[in-house]
Protein backbone atom coordinates (compact mmCIF):
# COMPACT_ATOMS: atom_id res chain seq x y z
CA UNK A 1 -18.77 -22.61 21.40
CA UNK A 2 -16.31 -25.17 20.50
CA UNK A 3 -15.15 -23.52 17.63
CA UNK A 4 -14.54 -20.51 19.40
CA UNK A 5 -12.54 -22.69 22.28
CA UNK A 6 -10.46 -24.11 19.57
CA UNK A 7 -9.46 -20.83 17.79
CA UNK A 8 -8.82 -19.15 20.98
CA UNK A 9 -6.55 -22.26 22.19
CA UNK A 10 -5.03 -21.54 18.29
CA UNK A 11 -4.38 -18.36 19.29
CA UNK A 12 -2.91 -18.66 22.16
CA UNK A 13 -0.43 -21.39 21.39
CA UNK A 14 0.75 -19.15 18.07
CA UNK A 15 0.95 -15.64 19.31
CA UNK A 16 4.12 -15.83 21.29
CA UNK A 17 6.63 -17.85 18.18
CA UNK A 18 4.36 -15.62 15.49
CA UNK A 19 5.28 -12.61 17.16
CA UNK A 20 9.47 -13.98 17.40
CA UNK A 21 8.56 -14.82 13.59
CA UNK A 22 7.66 -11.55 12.54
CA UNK A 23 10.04 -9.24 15.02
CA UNK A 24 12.89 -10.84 13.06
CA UNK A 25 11.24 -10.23 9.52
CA UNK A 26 10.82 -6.82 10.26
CA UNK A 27 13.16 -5.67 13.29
CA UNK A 28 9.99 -3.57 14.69
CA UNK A 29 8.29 -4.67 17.95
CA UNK A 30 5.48 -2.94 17.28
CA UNK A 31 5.02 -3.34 14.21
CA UNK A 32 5.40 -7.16 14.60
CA UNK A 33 2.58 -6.52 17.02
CA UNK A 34 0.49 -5.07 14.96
CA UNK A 35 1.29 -7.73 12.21
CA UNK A 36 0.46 -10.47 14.37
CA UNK A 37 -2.95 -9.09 15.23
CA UNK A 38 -3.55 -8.51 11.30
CA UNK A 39 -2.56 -11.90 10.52
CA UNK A 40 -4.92 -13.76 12.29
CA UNK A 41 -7.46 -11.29 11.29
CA UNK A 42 -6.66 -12.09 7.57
CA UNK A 43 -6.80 -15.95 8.81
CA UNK A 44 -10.44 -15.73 10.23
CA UNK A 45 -11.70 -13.39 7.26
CA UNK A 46 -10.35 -15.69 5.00
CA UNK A 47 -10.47 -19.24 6.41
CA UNK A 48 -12.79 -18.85 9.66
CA UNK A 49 -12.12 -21.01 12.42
CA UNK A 50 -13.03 -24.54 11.23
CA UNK A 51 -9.74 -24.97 9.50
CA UNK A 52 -6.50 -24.28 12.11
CA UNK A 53 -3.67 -24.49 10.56
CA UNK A 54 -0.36 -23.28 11.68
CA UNK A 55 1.68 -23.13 8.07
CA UNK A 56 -0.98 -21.19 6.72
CA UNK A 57 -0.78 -18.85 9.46
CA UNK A 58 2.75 -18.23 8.94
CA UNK A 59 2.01 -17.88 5.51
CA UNK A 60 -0.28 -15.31 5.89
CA UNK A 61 1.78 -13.57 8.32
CA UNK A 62 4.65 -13.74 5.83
CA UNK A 63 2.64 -11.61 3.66
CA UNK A 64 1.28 -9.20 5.89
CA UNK A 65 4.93 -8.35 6.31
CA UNK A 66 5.81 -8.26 2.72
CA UNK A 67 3.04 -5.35 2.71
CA UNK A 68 4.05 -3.71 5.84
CA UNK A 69 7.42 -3.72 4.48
CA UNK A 70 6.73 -2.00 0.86
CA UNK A 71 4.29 -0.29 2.20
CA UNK A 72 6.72 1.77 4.97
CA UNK A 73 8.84 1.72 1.86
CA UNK A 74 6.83 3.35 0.06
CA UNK A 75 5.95 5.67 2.47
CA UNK A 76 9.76 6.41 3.33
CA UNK A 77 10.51 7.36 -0.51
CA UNK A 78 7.58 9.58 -0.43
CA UNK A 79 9.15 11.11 3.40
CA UNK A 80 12.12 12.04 1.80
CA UNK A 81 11.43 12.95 -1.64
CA UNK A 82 8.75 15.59 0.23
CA UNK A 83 11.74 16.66 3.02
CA UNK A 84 14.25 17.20 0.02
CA UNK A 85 12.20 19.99 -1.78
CA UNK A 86 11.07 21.56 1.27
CA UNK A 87 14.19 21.96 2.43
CA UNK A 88 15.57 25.18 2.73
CA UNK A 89 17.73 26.23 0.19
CA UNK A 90 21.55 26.58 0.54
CA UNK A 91 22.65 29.87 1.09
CA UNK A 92 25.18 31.41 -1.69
């Protein structure tokens, strides 16, 4: 129980400046949304709730935008790459 306490006090004292954090990395409220709930998903997979420790969290966040960000990258090459040969074509 007091582990729990103590992550959700973690939580709640890191959600707010996380979420300022990431907005600016990625210009995308919800996508900074989403990245702060994946963040401190990665934290408790990875680290659990023993060890709460802000840098690390920002870390982790920091990275979990790196991969949002190549990802919708990635994803935008393959949008428009798709969009320029089903275009129609120009007429003579």
């Amino acid at each position: 129980p007091y582990v729990v306490k103590a992550f959700s006090l973690f939580y709640t004292l890191n959600k707010d400046r996380l979420f300022g954090y990431l907005l600016r990395m990625t210009g995308n409220s919800q996508l900074a949304l989403d990245l702060v709930q994946e963040s401190f998903t990665r934290y408790l997979n990875r680290y659990g709730r023993n060890d709460l420790k802000k840098a690390l969290l920002y870390t982790i966040a920091r990275h979990a935008a790196l991969d949002a960000t190549r990802r919708r990258k990635m994803t935008g090459l393959d949008d428009e790459v798709r969009d320029f040969w089903q275009r129609e074509p120009m007429p003579d």
